[in-house]
Protein backbone atom coordinates (compact mmCIF):
# COMPACT_ATOMS: atom_id res chain seq x y z
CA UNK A 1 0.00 0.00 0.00
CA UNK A 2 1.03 3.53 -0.67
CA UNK A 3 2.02 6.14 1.87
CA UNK A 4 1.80 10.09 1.52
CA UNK A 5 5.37 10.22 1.26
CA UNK A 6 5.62 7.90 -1.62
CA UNK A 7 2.73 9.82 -3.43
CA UNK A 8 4.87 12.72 -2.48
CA UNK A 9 7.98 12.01 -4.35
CA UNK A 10 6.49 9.53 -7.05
CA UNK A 11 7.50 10.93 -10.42
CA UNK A 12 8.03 9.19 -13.45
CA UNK A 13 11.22 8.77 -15.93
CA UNK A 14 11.69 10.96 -18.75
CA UNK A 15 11.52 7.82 -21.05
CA UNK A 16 8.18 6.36 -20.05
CA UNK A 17 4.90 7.84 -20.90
CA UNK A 18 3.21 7.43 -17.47
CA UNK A 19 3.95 5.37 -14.28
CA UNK A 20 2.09 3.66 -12.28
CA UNK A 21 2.07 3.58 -8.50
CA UNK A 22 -0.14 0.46 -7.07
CA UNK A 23 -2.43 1.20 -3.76
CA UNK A 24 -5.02 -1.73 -3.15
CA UNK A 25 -8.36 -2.87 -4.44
CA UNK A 26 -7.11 -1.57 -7.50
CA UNK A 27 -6.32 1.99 -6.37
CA UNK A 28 -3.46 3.55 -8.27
CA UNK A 29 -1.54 6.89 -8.83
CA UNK A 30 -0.71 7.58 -12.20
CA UNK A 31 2.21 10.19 -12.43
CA UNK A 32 3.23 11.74 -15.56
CA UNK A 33 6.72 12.65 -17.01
CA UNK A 34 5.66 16.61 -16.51
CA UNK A 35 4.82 15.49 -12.78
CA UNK A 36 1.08 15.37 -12.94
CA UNK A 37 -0.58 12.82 -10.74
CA UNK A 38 -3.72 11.35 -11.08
CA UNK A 39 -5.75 9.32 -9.22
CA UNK A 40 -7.55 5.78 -11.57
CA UNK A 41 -9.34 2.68 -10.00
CA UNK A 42 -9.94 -0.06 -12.13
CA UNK A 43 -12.85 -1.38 -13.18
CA UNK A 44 -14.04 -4.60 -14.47
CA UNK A 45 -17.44 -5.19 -15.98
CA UNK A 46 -18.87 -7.43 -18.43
CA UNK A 47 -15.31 -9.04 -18.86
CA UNK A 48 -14.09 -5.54 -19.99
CA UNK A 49 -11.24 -3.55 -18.39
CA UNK A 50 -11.78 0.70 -18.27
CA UNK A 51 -10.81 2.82 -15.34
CA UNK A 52 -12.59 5.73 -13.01
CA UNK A 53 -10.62 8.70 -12.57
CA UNK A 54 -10.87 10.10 -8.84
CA UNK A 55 -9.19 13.08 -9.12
CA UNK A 56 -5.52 14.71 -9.39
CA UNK A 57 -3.34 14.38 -6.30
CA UNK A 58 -2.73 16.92 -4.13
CA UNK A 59 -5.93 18.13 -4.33
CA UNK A 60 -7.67 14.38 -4.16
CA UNK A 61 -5.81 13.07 -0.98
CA UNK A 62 -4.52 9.30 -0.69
CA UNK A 63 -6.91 9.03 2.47
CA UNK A 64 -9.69 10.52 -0.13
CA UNK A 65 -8.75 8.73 -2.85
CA UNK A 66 -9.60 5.56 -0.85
CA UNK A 67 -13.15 6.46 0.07
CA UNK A 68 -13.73 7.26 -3.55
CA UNK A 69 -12.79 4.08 -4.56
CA UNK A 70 -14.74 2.36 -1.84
CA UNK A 71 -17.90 4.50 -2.87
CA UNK A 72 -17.26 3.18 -6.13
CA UNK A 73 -17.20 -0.51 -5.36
CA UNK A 74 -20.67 -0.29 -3.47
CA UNK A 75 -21.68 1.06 -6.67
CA UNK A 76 -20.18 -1.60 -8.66
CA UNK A 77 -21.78 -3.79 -6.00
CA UNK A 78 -25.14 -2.69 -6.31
CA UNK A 79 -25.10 -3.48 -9.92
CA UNK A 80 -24.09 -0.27 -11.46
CA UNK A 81 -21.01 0.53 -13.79
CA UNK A 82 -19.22 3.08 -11.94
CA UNK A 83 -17.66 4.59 -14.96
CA UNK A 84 -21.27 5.29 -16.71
CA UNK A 85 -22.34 6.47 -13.46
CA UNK A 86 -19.83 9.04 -13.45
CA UNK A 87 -20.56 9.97 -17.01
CA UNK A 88 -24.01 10.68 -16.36
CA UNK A 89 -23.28 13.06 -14.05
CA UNK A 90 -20.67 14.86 -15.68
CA UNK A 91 -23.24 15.13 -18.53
CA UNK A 92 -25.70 16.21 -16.22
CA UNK A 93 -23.93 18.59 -14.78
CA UNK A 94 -22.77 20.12 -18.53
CA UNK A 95 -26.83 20.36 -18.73
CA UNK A 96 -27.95 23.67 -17.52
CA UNK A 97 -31.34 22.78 -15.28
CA UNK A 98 -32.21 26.53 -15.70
CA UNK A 99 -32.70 26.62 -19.37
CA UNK A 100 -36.25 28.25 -20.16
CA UNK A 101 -39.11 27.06 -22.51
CA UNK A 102 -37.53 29.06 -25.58
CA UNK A 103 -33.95 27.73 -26.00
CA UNK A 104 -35.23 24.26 -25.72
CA UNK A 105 -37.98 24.53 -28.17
CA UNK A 106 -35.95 26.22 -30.64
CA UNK A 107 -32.41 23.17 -30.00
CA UNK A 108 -35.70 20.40 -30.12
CA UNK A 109 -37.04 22.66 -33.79
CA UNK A 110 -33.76 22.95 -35.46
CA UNK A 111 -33.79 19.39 -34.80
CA UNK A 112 -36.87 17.79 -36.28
CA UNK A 113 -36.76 20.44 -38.96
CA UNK A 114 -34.32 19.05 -41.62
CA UNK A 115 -36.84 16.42 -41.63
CA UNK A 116 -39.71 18.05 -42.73
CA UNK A 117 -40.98 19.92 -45.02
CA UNK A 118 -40.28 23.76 -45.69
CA UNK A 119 -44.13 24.39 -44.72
CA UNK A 120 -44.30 22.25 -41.85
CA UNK A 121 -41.55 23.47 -40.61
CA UNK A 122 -42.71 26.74 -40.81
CA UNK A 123 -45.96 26.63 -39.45
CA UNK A 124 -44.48 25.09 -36.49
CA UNK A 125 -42.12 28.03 -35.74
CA UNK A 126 -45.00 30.54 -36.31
CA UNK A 127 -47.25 28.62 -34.04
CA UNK A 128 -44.44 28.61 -31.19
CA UNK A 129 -43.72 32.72 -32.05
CA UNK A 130 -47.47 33.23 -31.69
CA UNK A 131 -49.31 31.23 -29.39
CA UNK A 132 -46.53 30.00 -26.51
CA UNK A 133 -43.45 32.48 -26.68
CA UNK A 134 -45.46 34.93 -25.45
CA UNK A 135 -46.55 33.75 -22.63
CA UNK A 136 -44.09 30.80 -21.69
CA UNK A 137 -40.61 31.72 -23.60
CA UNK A 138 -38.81 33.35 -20.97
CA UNK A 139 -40.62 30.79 -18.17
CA UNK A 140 -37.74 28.10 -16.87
CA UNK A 141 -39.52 24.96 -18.14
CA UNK A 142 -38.78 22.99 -14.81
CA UNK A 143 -40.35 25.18 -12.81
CA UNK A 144 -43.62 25.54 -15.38
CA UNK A 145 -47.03 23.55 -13.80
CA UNK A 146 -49.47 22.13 -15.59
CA UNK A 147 -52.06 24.20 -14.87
CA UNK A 148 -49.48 27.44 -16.70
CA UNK A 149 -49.17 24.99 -19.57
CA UNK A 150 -52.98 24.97 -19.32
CA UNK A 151 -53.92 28.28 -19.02
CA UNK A 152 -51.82 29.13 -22.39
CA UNK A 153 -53.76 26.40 -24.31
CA UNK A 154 -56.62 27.71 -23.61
CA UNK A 155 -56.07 30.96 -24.41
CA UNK A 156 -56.12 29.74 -27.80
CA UNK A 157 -59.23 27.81 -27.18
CA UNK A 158 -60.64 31.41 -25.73
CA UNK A 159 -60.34 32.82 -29.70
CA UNK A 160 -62.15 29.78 -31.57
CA UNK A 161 -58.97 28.28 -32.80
CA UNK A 162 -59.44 24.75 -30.95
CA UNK A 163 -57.48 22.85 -33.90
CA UNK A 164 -54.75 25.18 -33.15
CA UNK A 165 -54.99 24.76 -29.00
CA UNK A 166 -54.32 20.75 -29.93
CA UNK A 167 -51.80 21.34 -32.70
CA UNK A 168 -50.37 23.63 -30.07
CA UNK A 169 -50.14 20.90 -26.68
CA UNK A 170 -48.47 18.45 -29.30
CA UNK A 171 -45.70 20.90 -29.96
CA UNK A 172 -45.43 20.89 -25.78
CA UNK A 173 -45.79 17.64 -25.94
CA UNK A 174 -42.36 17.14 -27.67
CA UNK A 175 -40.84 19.84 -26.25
CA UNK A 176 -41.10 18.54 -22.84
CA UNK A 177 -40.46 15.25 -24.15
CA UNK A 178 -37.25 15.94 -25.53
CA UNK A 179 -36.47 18.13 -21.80
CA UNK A 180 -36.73 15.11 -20.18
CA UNK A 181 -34.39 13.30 -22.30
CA UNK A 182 -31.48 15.85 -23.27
CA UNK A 183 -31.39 15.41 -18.81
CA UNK A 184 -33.32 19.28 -18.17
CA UNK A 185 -36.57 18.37 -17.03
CA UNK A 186 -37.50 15.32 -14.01
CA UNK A 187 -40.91 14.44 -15.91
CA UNK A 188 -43.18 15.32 -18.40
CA UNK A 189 -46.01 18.07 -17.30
CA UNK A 190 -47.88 17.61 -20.76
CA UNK A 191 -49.31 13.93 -19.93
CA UNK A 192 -53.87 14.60 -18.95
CA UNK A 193 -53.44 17.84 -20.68
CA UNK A 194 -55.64 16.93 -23.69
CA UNK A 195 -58.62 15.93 -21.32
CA UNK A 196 -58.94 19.44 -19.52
CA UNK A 197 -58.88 21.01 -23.70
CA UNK A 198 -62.29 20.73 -25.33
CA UNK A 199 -62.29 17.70 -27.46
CA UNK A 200 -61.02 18.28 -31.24
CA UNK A 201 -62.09 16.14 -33.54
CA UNK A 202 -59.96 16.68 -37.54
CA UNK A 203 -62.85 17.76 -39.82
CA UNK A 204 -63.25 16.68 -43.14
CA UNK A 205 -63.63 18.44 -46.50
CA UNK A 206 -67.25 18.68 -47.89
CA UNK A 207 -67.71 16.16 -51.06
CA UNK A 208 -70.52 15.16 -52.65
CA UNK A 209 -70.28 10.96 -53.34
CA UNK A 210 -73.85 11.10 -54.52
CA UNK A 211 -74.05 9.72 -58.38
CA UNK A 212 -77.68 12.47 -58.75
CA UNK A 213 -76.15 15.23 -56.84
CA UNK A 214 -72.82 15.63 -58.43
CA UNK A 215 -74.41 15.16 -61.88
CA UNK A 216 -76.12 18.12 -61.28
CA UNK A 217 -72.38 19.83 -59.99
CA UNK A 218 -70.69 19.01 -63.07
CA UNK A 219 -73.61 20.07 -65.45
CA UNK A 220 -73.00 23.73 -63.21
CA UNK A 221 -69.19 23.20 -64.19
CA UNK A 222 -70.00 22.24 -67.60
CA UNK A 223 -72.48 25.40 -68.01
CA UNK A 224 -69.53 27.85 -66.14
CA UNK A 225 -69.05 30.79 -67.98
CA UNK A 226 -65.73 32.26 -66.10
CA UNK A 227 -62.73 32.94 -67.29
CA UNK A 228 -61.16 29.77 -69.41
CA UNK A 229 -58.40 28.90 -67.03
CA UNK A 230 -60.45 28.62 -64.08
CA UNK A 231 -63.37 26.84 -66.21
CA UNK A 232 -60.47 24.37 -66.90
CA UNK A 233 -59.64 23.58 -63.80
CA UNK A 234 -62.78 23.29 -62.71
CA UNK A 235 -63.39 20.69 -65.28
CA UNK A 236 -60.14 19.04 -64.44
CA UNK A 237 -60.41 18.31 -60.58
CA UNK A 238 -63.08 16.12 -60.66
CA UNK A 239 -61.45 14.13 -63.67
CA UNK A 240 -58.43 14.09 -61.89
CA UNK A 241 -58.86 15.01 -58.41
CA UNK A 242 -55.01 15.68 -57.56
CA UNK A 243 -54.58 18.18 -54.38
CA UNK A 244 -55.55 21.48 -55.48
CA UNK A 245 -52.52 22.98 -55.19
CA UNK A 246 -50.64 20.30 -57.06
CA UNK A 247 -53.18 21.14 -59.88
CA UNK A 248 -53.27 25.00 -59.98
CA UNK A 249 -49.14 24.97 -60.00
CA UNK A 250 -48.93 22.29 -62.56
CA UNK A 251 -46.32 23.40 -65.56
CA UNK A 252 -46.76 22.59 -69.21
CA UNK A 253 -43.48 20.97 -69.05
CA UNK A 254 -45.12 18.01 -66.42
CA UNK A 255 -47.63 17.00 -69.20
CA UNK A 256 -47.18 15.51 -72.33
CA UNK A 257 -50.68 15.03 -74.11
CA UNK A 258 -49.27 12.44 -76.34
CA UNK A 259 -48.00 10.15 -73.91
CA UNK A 260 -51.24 11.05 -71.87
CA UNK A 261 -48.95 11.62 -68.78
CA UNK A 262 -49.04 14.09 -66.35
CA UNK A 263 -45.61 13.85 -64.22
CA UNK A 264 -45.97 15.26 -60.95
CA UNK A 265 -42.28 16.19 -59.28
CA UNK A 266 -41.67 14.45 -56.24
CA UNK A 267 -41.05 18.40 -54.96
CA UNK A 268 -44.48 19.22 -55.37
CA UNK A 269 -46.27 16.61 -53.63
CA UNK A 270 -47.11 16.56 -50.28
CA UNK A 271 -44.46 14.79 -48.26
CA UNK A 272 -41.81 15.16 -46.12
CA UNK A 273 -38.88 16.94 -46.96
CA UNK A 274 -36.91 13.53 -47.56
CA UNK A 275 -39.52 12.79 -49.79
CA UNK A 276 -39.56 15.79 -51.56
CA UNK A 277 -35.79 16.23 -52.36
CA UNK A 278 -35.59 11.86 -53.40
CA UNK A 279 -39.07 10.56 -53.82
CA UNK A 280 -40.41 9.58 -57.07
CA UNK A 281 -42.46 11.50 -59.10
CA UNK A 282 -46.24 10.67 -58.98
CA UNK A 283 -48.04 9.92 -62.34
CA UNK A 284 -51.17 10.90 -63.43
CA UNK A 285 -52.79 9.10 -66.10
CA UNK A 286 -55.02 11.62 -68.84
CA UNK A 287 -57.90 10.46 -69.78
CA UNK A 288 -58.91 11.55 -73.57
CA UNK A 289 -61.56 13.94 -72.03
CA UNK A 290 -58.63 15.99 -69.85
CA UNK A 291 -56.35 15.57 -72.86
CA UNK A 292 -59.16 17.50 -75.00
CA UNK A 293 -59.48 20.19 -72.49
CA UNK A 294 -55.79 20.50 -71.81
CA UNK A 295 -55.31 21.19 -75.49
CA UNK A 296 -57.97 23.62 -76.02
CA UNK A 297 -56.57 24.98 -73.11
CA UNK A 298 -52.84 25.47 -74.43
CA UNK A 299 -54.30 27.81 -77.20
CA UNK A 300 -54.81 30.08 -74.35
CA UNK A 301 -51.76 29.35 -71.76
CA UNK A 302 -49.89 27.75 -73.85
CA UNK A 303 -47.34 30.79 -74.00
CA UNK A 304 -46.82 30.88 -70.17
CA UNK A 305 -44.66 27.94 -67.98
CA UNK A 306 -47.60 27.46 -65.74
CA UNK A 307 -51.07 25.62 -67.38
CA UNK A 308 -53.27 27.66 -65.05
CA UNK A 309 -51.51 30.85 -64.46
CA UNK A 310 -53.00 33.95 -62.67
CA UNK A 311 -54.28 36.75 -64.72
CA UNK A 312 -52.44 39.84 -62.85
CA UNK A 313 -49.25 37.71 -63.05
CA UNK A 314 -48.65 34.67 -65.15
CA UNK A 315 -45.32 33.54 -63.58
CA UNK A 316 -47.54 32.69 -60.08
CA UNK A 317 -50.43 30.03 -60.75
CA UNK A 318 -53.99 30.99 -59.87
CA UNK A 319 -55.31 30.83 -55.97
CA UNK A 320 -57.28 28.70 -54.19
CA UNK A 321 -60.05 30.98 -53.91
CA UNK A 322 -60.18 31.25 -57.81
CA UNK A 323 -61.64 27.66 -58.05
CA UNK A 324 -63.55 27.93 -54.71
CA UNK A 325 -65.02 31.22 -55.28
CA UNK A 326 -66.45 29.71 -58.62
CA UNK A 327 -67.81 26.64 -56.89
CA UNK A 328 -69.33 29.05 -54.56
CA UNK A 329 -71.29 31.43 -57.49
CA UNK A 330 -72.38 27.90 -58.08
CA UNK A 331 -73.87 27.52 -55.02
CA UNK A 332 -71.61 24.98 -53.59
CA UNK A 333 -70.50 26.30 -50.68
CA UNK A 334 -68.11 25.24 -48.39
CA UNK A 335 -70.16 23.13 -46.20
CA UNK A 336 -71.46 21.48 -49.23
CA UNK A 337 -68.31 20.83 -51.58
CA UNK A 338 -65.21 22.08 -51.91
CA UNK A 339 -62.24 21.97 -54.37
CA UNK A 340 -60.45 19.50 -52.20
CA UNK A 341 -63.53 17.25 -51.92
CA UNK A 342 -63.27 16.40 -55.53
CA UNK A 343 -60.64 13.54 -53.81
CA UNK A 344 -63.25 12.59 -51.45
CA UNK A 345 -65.95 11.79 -54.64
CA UNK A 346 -63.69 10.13 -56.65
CA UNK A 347 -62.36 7.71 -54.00
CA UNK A 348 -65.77 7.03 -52.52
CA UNK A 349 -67.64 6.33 -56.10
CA UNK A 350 -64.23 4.75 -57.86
CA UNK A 351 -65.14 2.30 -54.92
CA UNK A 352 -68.73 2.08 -54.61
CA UNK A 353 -69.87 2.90 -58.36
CA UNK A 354 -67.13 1.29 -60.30
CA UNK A 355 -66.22 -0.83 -58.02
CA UNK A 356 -62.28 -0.69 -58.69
CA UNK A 357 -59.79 -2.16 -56.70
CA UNK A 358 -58.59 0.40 -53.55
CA UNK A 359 -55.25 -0.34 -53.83
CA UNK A 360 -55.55 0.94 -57.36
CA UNK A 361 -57.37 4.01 -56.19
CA UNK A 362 -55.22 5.17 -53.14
CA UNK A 363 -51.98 4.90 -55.84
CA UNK A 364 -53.99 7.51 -57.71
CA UNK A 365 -54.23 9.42 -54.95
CA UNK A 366 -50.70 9.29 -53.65
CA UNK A 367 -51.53 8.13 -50.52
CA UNK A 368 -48.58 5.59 -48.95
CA UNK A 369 -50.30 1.90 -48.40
CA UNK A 370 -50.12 -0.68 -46.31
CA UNK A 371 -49.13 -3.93 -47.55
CA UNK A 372 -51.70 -7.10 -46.56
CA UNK A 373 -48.30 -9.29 -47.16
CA UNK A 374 -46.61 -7.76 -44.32
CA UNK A 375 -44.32 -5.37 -45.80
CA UNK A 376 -44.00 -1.74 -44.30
CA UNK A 377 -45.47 -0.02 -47.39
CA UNK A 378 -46.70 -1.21 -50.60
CA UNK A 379 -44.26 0.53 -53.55
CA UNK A 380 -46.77 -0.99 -56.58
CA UNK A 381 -47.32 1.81 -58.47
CA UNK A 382 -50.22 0.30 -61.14
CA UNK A 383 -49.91 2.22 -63.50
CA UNK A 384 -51.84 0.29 -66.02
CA UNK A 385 -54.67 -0.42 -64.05
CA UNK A 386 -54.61 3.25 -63.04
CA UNK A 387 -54.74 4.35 -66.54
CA UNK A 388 -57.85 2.45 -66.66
CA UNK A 389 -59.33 3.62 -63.67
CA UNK A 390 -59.21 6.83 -65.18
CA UNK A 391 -60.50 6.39 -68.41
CA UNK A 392 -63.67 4.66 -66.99
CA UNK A 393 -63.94 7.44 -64.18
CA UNK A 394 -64.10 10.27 -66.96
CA UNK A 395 -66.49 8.29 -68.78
CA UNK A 396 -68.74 8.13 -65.71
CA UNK A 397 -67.84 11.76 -65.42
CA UNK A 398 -69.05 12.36 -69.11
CA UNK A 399 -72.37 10.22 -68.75
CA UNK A 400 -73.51 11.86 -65.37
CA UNK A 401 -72.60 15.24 -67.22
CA UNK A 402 -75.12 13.92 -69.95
CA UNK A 403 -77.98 13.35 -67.27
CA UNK A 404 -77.65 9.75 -66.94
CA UNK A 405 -76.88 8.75 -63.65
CA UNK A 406 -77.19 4.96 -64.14
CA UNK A 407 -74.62 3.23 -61.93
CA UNK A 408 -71.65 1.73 -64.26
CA UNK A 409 -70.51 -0.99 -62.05
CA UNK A 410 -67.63 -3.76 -62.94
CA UNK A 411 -68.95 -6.52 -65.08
């Protein structure tokens, strides 16, 4: 066993890198050719050698350096790695406890936001700027109660917006979440929240799937006398029924009439941002009826990148609200149908009507589907039996357009 005299004068030859001076119970002082000395145990576990450092001598006494080492064997006793031990405490300890609802929100954002997409991302940030900066940025999160957290929420519940209260607790959610776990935060205050917020329940576009009622709809369409773009488009989405905005902002160059092929860029549809920058485009089949109508179309646009471009300025596609506000001089308001609801029709009366298969239809719609055969996500893309789909669904199109709403199902 050492002494403090022999810790004293230990030092180590100029042509070693270290030397080693042995205690007991695996105690040593590790001196260094500059003179430093150091205090290691060893440890074993699971049949691995590493070592716990217990400090530099003089500071860390021999006397102290023995009751470290003994503190670390009851450790070691109890089951415990003494080494990870002391890691999670110095990791701790680089943790600031008193960092406040902002900073972590924002390290947790710039996180998750490479992954998604530019919008999401956005929202997200504006939601946090808006509805919980002000009144929990500067709070330090461990010392925020649930009923605080509550309070905000339903200050947003207090204006109407109760889609945005529940978008807003799932933000917290991860926020406090990811506290907890980065070693900030002793629990998570967000869990029971959700049952003191009124109940949200997603709502879901308006869509006619009635063969009678959305004859009469496209005979309005059909009789639409608008400008030519937006009667276009209005003839389109049913035919089609893409998301409206990957319709308005579709570019001549995505279409080739004589392939019938509309080629949607994996940018455009609605994904996450990994599958925007490497997913596959999605293809959209043209029936001879949207071919017709594209190329009357192209007499008009045909000049411009964009096959529905605004009127003020042709480089930016038309709105929304062009589309909607026709449906509405139609008498289709919102509650009734709406753009987006063409998706709803088709994929309700593809199924019902025509009876075609829903595999076939939910690859029309772009929608990511689970595989019966047990893989994670079925990659079939059908085109064939899409193209079709969608001949037969514009020919049901053309024939309830005509008045006759006999139902055309599958031999």
């Amino acid at each position: 066993m050492l002494t403090d005299k022999e810790c004293k004068n230990a030092d180590c030859p100029p042509e070693k890198k270290r030397a080693r001076f042995t205690d007991a119970g695996g105690l040593y002082l590790e001196v260094s050719p500059a003179g430093s000395k150091r205090w290691f145990w060893k440890v074993y576990a699971e049949g691995k050698e590493s070592r716990l450092a217990l400090g530099s001598y003089p500071a860390v006494s021999l006397a102290q350096a023995r009751k470290a080492r003994d503190a670390a064997r009851l450790q070691k006793a109890d089951g415990k790695n003494p080494v990870q031990v002391r890691r999670l405490e110095k990791l701790k300890s680089t943790t600031s406890a008193d960092e406040v609802f902002r900073v972590v929100a924002i390290e947790w954002y710039e996180r998750q936001a490479p992954q998604w997409s530019d919008g999401h991302a956005s929202r997200a940030l504006r939601q946090f700027e808006r509805d919980l900066f002000p009144w929990l940025g500067d709070r330090v999160m461990r010392e925020i109660e649930p009923v605080e957290l509550l309070a905000t929420l339903r200050k947003i519940e207090q204006r109407g917006a109760i889609e945005t209260a529940d978008r807003a607790l799932m933000l917290c959610r991860q926020v406090w979440r990811y506290g907890h776990a980065t070693g900030r935060l002793s629990r998570d205050i967000t869990d029971g929240l959700k049952d003191a917020l009124q109940p949200y329940r997603g709502t879901h576009f308006a869509a006619i799937t009635d063969p009678e009622r959305l004859s009469v709809l496209l005979r309005a369409i059909k009789a639409y006398r608008g400008g030519v773009v937006v009667r276009a488009a209005l003839q389109l989405a049913p035919m089609l029924f893409q998301r409206p905005g990957e319709l308005r902002a579709a570019a001549w160059t995505e279409i080739d009439l004589d392939a019938a092929m509309w080629t949607i860029p994996a940018a455009r549809m609605k994904r996450e941002k990994d599958g925007k920058e490497f997913g596959d485009p999605h293809f959209v089949p043209l029936p001879v009826q949207a071919i017709a109508i594209l190329r009357e179309l192209h007499h008009y646009t045909g000049h411009s990148r964009l096959v529905f471009p605004g009127e003020r300025d042709h480089d930016r596609p038309i709105s929304e609200n062009s589309v909607r506000t026709a449906l509405i001089s139609m008498g289709y308001t919102s509650d009734l149908h709406t753009w987006h609801g063409f998706r709803a029709t088709a994929r309700t009366m593809l199924a019902e009507q025509l009876e075609c298969d829903p595999l076939v239809i939910e690859a029309q719609l772009a929608h990511a589907v689970k595989d019966a055969n047990g893989r994670a996500y079925n990659r079939t893309q059908y085109l064939k039996q899409r193209a079709t789909m969608m001949q037969r669904w514009a020919d049901y199109l053309q024939k309830l357009a005509e008045g006759q709403c006999t139902q055309l199902r599958a031999a």
